[in-house]
Protein backbone atom coordinates (compact mmCIF):
# COMPACT_ATOMS: atom_id res chain seq x y z
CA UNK A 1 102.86 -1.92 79.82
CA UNK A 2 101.70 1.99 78.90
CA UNK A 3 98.23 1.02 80.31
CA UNK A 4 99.28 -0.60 83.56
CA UNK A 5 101.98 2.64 84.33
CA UNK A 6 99.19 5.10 84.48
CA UNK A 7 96.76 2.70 86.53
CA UNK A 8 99.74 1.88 88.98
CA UNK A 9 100.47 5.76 89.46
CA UNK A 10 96.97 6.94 89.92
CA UNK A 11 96.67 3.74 92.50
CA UNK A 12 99.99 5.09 94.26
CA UNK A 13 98.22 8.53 94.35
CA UNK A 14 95.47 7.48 96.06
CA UNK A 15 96.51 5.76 98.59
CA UNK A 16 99.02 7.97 99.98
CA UNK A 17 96.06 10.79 99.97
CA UNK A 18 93.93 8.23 101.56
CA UNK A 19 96.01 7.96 105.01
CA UNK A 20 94.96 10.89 107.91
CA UNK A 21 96.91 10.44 110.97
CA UNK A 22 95.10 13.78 113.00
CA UNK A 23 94.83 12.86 116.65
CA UNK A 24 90.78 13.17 116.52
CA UNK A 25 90.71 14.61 120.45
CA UNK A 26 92.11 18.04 118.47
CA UNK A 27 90.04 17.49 115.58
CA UNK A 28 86.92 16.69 117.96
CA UNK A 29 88.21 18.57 121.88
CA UNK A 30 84.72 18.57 122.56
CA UNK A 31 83.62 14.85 122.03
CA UNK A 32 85.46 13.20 124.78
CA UNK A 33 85.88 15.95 127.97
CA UNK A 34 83.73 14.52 130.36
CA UNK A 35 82.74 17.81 132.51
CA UNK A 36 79.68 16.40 134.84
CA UNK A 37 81.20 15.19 137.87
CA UNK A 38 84.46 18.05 137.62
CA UNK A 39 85.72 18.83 141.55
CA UNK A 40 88.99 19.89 142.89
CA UNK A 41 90.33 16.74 144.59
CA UNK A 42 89.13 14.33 141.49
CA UNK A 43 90.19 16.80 138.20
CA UNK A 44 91.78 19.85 139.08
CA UNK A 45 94.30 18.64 141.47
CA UNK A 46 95.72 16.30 138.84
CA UNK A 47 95.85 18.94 136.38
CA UNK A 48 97.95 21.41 138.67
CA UNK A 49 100.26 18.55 139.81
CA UNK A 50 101.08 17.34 135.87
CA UNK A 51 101.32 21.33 135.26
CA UNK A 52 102.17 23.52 137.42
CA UNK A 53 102.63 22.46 140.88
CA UNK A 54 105.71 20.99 139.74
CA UNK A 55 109.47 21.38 140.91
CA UNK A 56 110.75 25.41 140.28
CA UNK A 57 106.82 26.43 139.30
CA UNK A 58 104.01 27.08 141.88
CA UNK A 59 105.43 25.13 144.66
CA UNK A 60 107.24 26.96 148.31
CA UNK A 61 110.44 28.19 147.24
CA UNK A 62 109.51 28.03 143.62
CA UNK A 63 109.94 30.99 141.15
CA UNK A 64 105.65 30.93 140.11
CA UNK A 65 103.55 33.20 142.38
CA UNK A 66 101.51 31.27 144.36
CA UNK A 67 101.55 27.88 145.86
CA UNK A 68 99.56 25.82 143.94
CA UNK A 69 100.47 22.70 146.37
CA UNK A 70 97.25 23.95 148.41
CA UNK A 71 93.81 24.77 148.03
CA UNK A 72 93.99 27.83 150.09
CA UNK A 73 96.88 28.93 147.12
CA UNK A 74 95.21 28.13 143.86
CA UNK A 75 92.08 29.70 145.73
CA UNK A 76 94.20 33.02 145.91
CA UNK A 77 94.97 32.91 142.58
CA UNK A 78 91.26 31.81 141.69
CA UNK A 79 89.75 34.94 143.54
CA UNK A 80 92.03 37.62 142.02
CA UNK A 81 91.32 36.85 139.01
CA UNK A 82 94.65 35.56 137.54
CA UNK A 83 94.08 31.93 137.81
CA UNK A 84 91.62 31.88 134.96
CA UNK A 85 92.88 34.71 132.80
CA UNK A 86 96.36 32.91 132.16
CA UNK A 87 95.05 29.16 132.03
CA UNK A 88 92.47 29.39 130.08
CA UNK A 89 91.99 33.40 128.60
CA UNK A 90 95.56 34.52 127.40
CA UNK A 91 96.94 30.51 127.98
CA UNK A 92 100.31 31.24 128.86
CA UNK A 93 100.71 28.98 131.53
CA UNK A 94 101.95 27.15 131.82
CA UNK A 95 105.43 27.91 130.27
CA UNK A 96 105.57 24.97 128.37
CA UNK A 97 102.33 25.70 126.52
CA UNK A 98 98.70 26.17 126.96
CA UNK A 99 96.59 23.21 128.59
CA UNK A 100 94.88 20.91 126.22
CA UNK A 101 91.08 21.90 125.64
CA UNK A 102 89.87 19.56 127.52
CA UNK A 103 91.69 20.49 130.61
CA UNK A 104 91.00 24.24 130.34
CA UNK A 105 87.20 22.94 130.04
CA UNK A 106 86.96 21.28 132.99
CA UNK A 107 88.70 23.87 134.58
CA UNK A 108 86.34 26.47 133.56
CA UNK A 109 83.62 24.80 134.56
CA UNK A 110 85.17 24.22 138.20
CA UNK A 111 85.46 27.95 137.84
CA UNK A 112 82.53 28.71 136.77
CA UNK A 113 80.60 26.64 139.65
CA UNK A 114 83.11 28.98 142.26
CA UNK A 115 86.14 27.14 142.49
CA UNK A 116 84.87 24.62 145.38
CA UNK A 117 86.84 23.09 147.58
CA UNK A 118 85.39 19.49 146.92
């Protein structure tokens, strides 16, 4: 029984060590953001509406600058300079945190390629 008790523990303590459960997206942002085909209708669009196009944010009558309902409105934001600095720069928007890495990628690249209205 004294030689099983040490084999037993040392089996416990290796397989509790053995189990990972990191989401591998945040261990690995990188390896799955598609960014090839980003445009505003197909990626950014979704991204505003899950984020911050969204009841008492950047909507008319909302309490976020900007109407982020339009193109013409995130376009505003895009040109002065604010639209990239607090998404993806500083990240505080939105409130609720900062985008995952993979969104502020393929917003940057939108960004990057002049914000078009496609």
């Amino acid at each position: 029984m004294r030689q099983v008790l040490p084999l037993v523990i040392f089996a416990l303590l290796l397989a509790t060590q053995g189990c990972y459960y990191d989401n591998e997206e945040s261990l690995y942002p990188n390896s799955f953001c598609d960014t090839t085909a980003v445009t505003y209708a197909s990626t950014v669009v979704p991204i505003l509406q899950g984020n911050c196009a969204i009841p008492g944010c950047h909507v008319p009558g909302g309490t976020g600058p900007g109407d982020f309902t339009s193109y013409l409105g995130v376009k505003a934001k895009v040109d002065n300079g604010t639209f990239r600095n607090v998404t993806i720069v500083v990240q505080t928007m939105p409130p609720s945190g900062p985008l995952s890495a993979c969104d502020r990628q393929r917003l940057d690249t939108w960004l990057s390629a002049g914000a078009p209205n496609n």
